[in-house]
PDB file of N, CA and C in Angstrom:
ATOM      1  N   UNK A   1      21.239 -19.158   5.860  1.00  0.00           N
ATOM      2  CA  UNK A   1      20.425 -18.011   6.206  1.00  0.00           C
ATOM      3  C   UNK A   1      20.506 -16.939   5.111  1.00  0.00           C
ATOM      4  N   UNK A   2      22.026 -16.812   4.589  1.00  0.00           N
ATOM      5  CA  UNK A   2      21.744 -15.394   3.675  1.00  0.00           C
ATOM      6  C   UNK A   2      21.431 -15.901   2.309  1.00  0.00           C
ATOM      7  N   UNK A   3      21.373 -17.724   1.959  1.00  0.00           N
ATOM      8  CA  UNK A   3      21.050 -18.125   0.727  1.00  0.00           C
ATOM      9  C   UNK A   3      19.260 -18.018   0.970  1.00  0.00           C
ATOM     10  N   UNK A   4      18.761 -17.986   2.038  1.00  0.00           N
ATOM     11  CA  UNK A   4      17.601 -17.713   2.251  1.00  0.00           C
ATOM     12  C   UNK A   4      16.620 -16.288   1.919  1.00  0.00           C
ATOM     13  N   UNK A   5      17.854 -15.529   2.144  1.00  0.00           N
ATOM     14  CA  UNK A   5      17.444 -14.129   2.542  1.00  0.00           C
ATOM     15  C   UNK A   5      17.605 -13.688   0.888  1.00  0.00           C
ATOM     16  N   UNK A   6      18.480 -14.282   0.338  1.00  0.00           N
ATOM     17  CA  UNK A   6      18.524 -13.482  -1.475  1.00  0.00           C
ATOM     18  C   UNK A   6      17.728 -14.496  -2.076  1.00  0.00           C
ATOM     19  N   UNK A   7      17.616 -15.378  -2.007  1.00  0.00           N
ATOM     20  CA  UNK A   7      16.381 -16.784  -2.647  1.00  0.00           C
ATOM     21  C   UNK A   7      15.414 -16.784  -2.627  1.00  0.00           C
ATOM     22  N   UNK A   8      15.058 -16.949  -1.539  1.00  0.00           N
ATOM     23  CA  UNK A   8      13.888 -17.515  -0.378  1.00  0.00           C
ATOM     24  C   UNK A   8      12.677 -16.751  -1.078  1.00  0.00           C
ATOM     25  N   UNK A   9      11.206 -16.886  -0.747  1.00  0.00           N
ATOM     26  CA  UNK A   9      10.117 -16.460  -0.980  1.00  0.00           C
ATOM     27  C   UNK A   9       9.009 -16.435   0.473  1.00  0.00           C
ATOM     28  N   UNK A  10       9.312 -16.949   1.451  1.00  0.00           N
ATOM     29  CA  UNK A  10       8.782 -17.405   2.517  1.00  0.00           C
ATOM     30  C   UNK A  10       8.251 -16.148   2.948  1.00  0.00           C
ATOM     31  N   UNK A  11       7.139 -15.928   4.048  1.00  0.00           N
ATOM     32  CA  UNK A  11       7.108 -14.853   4.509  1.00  0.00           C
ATOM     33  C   UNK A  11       8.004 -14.070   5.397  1.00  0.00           C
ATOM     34  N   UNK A  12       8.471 -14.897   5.956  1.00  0.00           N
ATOM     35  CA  UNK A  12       9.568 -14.032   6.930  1.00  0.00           C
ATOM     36  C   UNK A  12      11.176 -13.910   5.942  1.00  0.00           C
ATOM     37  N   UNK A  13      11.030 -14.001   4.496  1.00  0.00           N
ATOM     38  CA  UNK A  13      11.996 -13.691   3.773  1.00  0.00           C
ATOM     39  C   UNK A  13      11.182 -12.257   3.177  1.00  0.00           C
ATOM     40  N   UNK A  14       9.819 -12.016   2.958  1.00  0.00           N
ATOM     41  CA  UNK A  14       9.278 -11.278   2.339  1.00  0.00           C
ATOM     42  C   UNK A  14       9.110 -10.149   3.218  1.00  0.00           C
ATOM     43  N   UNK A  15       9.366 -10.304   4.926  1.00  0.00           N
ATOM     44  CA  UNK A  15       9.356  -8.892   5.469  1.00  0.00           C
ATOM     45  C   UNK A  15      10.351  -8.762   6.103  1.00  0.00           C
ATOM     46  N   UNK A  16      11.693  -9.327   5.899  1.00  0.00           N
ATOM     47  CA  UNK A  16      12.936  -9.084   6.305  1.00  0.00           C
ATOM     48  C   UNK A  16      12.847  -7.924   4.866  1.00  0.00           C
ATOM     49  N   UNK A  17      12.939  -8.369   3.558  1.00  0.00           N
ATOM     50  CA  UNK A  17      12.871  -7.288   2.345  1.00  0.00           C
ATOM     51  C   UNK A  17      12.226  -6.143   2.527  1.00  0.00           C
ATOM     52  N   UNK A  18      10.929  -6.606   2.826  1.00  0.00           N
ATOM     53  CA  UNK A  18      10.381  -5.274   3.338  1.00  0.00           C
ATOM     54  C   UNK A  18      10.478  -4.199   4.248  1.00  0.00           C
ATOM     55  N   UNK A  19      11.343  -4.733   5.522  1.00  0.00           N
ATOM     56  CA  UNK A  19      12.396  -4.007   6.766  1.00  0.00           C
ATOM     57  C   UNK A  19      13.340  -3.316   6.115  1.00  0.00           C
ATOM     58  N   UNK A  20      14.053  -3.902   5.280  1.00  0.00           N
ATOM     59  CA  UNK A  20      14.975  -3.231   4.819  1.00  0.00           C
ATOM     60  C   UNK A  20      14.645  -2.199   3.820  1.00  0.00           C
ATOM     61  N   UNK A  21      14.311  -2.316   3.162  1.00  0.00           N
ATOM     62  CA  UNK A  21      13.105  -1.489   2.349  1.00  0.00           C
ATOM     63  C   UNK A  21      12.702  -0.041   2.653  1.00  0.00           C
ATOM     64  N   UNK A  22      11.901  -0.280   3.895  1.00  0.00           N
ATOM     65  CA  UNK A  22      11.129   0.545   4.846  1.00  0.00           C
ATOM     66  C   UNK A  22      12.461   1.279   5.743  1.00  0.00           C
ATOM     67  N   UNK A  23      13.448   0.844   5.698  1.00  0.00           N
ATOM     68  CA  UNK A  23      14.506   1.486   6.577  1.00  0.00           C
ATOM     69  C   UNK A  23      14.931   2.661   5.756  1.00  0.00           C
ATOM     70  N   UNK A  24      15.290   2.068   4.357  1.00  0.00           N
ATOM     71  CA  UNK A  24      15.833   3.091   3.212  1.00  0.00           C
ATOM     72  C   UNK A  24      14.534   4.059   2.791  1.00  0.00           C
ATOM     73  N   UNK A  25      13.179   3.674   2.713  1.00  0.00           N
ATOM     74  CA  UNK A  25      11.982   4.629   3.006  1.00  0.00           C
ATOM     75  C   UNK A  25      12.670   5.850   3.835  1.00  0.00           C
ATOM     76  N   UNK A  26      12.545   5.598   5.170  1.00  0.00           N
ATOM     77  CA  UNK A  26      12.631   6.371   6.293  1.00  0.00           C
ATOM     78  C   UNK A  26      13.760   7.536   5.938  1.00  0.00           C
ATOM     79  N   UNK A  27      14.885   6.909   5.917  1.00  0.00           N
ATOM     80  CA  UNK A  27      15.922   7.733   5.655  1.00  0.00           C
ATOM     81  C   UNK A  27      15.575   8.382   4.354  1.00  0.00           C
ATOM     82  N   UNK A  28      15.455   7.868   3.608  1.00  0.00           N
ATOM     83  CA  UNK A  28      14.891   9.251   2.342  1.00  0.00           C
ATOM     84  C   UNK A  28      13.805  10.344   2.948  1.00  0.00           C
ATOM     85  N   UNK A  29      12.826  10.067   3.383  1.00  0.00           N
ATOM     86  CA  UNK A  29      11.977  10.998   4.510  1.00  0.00           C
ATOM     87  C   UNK A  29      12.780  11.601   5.355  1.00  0.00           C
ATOM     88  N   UNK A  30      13.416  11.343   6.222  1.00  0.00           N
ATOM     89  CA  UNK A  30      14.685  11.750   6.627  1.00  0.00           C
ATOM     90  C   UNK A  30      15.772  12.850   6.042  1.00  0.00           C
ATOM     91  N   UNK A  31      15.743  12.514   4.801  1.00  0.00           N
ATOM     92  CA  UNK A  31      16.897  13.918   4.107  1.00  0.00           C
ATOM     93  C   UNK A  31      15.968  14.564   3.486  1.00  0.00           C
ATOM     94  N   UNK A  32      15.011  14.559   2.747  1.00  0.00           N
ATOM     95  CA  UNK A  32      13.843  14.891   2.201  1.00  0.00           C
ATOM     96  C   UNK A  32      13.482  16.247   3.486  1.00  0.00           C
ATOM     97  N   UNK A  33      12.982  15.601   4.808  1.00  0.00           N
ATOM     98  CA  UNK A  33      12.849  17.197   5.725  1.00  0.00           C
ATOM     99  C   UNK A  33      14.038  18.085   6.398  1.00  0.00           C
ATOM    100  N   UNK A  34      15.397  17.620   6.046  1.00  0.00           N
ATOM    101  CA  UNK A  34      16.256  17.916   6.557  1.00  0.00           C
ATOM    102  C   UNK A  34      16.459  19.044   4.784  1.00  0.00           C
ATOM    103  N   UNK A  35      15.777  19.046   4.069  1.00  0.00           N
ATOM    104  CA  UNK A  35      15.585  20.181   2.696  1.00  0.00           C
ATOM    105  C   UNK A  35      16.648  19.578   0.997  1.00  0.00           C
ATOM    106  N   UNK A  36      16.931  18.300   1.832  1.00  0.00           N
ATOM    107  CA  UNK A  36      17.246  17.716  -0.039  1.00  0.00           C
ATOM    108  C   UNK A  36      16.338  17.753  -1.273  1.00  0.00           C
ATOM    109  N   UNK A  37      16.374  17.908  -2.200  1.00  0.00           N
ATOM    110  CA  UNK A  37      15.342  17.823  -2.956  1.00  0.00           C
ATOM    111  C   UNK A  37      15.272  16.633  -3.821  1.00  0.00           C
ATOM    112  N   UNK A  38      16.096  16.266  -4.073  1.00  0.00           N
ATOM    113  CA  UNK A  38      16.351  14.978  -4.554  1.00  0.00           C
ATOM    114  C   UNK A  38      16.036  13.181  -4.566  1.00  0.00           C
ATOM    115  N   UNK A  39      14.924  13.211  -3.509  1.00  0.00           N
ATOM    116  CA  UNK A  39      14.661  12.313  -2.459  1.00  0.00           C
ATOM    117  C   UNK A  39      13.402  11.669  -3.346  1.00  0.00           C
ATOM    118  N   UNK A  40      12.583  12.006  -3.876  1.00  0.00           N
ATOM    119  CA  UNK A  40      11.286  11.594  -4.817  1.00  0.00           C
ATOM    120  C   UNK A  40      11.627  10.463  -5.505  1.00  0.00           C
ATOM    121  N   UNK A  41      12.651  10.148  -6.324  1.00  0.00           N
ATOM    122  CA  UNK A  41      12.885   8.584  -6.736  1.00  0.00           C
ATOM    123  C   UNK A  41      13.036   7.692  -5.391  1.00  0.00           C
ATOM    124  N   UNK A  42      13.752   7.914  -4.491  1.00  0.00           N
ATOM    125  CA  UNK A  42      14.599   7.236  -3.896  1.00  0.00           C
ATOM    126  C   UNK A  42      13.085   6.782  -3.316  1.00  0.00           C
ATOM    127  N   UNK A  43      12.367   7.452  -2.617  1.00  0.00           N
ATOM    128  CA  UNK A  43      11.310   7.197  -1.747  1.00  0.00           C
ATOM    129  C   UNK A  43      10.325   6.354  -2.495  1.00  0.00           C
ATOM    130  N   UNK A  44       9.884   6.539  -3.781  1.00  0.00           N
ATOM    131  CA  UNK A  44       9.081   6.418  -4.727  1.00  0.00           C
ATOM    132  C   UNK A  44      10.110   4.220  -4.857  1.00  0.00           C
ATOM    133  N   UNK A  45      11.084   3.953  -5.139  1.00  0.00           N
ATOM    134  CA  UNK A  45      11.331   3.074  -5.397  1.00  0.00           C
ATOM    135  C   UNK A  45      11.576   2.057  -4.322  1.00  0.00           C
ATOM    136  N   UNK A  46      11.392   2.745  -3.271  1.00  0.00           N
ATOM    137  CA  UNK A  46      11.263   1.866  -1.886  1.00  0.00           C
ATOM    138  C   UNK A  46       9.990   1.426  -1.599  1.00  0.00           C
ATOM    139  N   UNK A  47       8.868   2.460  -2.135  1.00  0.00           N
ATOM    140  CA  UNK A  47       7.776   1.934  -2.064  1.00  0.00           C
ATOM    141  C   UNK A  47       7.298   0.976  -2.592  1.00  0.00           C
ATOM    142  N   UNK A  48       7.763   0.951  -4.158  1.00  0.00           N
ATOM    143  CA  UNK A  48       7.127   0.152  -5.075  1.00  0.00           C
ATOM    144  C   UNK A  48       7.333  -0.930  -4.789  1.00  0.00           C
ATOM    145  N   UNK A  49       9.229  -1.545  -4.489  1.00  0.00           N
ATOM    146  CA  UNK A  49       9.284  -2.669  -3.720  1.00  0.00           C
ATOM    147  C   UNK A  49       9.071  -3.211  -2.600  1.00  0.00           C
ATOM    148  N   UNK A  50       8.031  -2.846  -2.014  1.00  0.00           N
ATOM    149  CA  UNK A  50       7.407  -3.486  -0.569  1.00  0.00           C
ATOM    150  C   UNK A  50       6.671  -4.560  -1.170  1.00  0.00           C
ATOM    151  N   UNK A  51       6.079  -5.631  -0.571  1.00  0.00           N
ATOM    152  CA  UNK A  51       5.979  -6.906  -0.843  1.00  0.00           C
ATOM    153  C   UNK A  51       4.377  -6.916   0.150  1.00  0.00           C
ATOM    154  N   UNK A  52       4.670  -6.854   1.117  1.00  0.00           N
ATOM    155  CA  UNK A  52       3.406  -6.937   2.221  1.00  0.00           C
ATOM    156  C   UNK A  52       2.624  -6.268   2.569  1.00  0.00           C
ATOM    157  N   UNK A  53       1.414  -5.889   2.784  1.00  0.00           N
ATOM    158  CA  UNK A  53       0.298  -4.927   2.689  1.00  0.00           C
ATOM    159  C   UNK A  53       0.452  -3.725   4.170  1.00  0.00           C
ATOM    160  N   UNK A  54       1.192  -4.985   5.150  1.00  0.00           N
ATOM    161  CA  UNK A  54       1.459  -4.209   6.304  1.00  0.00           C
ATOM    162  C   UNK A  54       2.770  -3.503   5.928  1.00  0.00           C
ATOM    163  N   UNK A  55       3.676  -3.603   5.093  1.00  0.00           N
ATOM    164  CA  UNK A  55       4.857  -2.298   4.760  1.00  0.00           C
ATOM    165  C   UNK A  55       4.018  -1.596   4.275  1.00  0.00           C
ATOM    166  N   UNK A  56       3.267  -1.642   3.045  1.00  0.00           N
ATOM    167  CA  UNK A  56       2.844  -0.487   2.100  1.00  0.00           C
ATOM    168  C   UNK A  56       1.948   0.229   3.147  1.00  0.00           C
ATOM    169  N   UNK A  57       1.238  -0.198   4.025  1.00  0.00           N
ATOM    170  CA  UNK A  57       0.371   1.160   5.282  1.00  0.00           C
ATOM    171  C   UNK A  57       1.605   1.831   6.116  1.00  0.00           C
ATOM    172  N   UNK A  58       2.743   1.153   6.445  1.00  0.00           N
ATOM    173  CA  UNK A  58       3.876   1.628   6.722  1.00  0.00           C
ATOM    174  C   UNK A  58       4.409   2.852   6.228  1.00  0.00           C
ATOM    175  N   UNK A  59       4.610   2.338   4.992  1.00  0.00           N
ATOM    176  CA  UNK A  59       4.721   3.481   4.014  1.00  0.00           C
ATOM    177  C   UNK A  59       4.119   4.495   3.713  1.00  0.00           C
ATOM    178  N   UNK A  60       2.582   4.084   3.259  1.00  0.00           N
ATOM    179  CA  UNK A  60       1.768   5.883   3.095  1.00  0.00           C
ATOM    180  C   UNK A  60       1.904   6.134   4.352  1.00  0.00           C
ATOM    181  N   UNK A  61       1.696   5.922   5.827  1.00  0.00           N
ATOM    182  CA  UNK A  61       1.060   7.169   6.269  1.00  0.00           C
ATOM    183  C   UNK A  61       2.871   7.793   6.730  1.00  0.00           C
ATOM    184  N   UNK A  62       4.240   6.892   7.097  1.00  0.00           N
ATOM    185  CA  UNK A  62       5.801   7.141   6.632  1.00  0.00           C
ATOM    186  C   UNK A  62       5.528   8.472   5.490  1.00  0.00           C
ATOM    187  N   UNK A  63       5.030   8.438   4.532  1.00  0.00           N
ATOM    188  CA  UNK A  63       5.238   9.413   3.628  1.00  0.00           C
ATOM    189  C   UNK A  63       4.596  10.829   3.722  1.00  0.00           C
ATOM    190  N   UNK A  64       3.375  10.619   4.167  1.00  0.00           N
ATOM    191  CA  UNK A  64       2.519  10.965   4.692  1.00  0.00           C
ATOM    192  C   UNK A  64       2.389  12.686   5.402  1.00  0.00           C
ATOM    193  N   UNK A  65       3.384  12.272   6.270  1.00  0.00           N
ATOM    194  CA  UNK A  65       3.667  13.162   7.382  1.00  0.00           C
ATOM    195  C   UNK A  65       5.651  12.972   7.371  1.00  0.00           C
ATOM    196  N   UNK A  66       5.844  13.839   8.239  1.00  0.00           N
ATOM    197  CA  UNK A  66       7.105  14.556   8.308  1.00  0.00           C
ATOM    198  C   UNK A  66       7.961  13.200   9.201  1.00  0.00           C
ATOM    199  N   UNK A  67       8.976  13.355   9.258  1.00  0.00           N
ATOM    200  CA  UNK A  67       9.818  12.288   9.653  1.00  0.00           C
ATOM    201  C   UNK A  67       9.819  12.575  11.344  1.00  0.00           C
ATOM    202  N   UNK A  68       9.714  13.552  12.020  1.00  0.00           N
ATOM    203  CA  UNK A  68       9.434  13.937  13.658  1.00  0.00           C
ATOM    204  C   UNK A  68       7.961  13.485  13.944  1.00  0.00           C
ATOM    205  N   UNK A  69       7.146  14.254  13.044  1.00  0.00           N
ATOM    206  CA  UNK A  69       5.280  13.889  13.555  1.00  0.00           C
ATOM    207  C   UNK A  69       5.644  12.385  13.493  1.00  0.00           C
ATOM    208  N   UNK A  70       5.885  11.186  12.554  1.00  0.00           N
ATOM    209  CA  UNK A  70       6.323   9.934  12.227  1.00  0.00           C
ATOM    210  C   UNK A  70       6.821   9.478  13.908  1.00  0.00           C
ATOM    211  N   UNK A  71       7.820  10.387  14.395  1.00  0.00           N
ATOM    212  CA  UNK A  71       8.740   9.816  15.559  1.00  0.00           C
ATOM    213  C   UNK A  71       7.570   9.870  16.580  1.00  0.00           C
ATOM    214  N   UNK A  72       7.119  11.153  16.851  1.00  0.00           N
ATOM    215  CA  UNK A  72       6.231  11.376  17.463  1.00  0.00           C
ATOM    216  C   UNK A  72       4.904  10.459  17.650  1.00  0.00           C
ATOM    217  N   UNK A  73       4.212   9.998  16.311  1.00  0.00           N
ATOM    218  CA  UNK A  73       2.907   9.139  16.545  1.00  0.00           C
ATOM    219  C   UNK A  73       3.760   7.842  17.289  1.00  0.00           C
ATOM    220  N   UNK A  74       5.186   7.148  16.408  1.00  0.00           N
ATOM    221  CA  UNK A  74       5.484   6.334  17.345  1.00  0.00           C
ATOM    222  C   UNK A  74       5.468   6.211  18.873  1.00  0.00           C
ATOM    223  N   UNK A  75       6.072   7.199  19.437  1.00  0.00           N
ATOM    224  CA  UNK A  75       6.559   7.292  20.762  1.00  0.00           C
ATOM    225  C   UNK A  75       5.148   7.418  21.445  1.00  0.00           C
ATOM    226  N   UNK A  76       3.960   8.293  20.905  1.00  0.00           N
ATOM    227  CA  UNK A  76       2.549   7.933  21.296  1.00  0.00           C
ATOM    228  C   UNK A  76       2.533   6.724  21.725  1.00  0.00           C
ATOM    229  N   UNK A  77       2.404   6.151  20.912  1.00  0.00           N
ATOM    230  CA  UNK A  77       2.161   4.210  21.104  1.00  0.00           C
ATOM    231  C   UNK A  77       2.922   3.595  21.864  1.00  0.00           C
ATOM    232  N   UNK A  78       3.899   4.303  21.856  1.00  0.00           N
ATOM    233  CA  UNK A  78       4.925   3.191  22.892  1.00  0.00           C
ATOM    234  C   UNK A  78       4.486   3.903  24.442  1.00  0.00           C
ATOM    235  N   UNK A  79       4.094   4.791  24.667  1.00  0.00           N
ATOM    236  CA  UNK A  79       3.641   4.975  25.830  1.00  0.00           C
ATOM    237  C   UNK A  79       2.539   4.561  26.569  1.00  0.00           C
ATOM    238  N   UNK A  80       1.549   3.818  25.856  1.00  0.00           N
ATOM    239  CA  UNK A  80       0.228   3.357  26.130  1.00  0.00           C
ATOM    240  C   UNK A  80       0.425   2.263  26.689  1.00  0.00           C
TER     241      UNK A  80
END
């Protein structure tokens, strides 16, 4: 499994990368509104390595907006 996960090319190797990815996204958005300033590479190089078209929409509208509005559109959706 983890010779899969550092090897592999498959799709479900390509959005496990991209999960993880998108996690370290978040949390840079995350210290970024909490007033770090420092956060522009970090965010910027999580993006670039997304792999799948569904992370990178993840990502802009993640960047987009503030890390609460973000919590917020989620929790929208999960209520429907």
């Amino acid at each position: 499994m983890v010779d899969d996960y550092e090897n592999g090319d498959s799709l479900e190797v390509q959005c496990a990368h991209d999960a993880d990815k998108l996690e370290c996204l978040f949390q840079a958005i995350e210290y970024r509104d909490t007033g770090h300033q420092n956060v522009g590479g970090w965010i910027e190089s999580s993006r670039v390595r997304l792999r799948t078209k569904s992370a990178q929409r993840l990502a802009d509208a993640a960047v987009a907006m503030s890390s609460q509005e973000w919590h917020n559109a989620i929790m929208r959706q999960d209520q429907r």
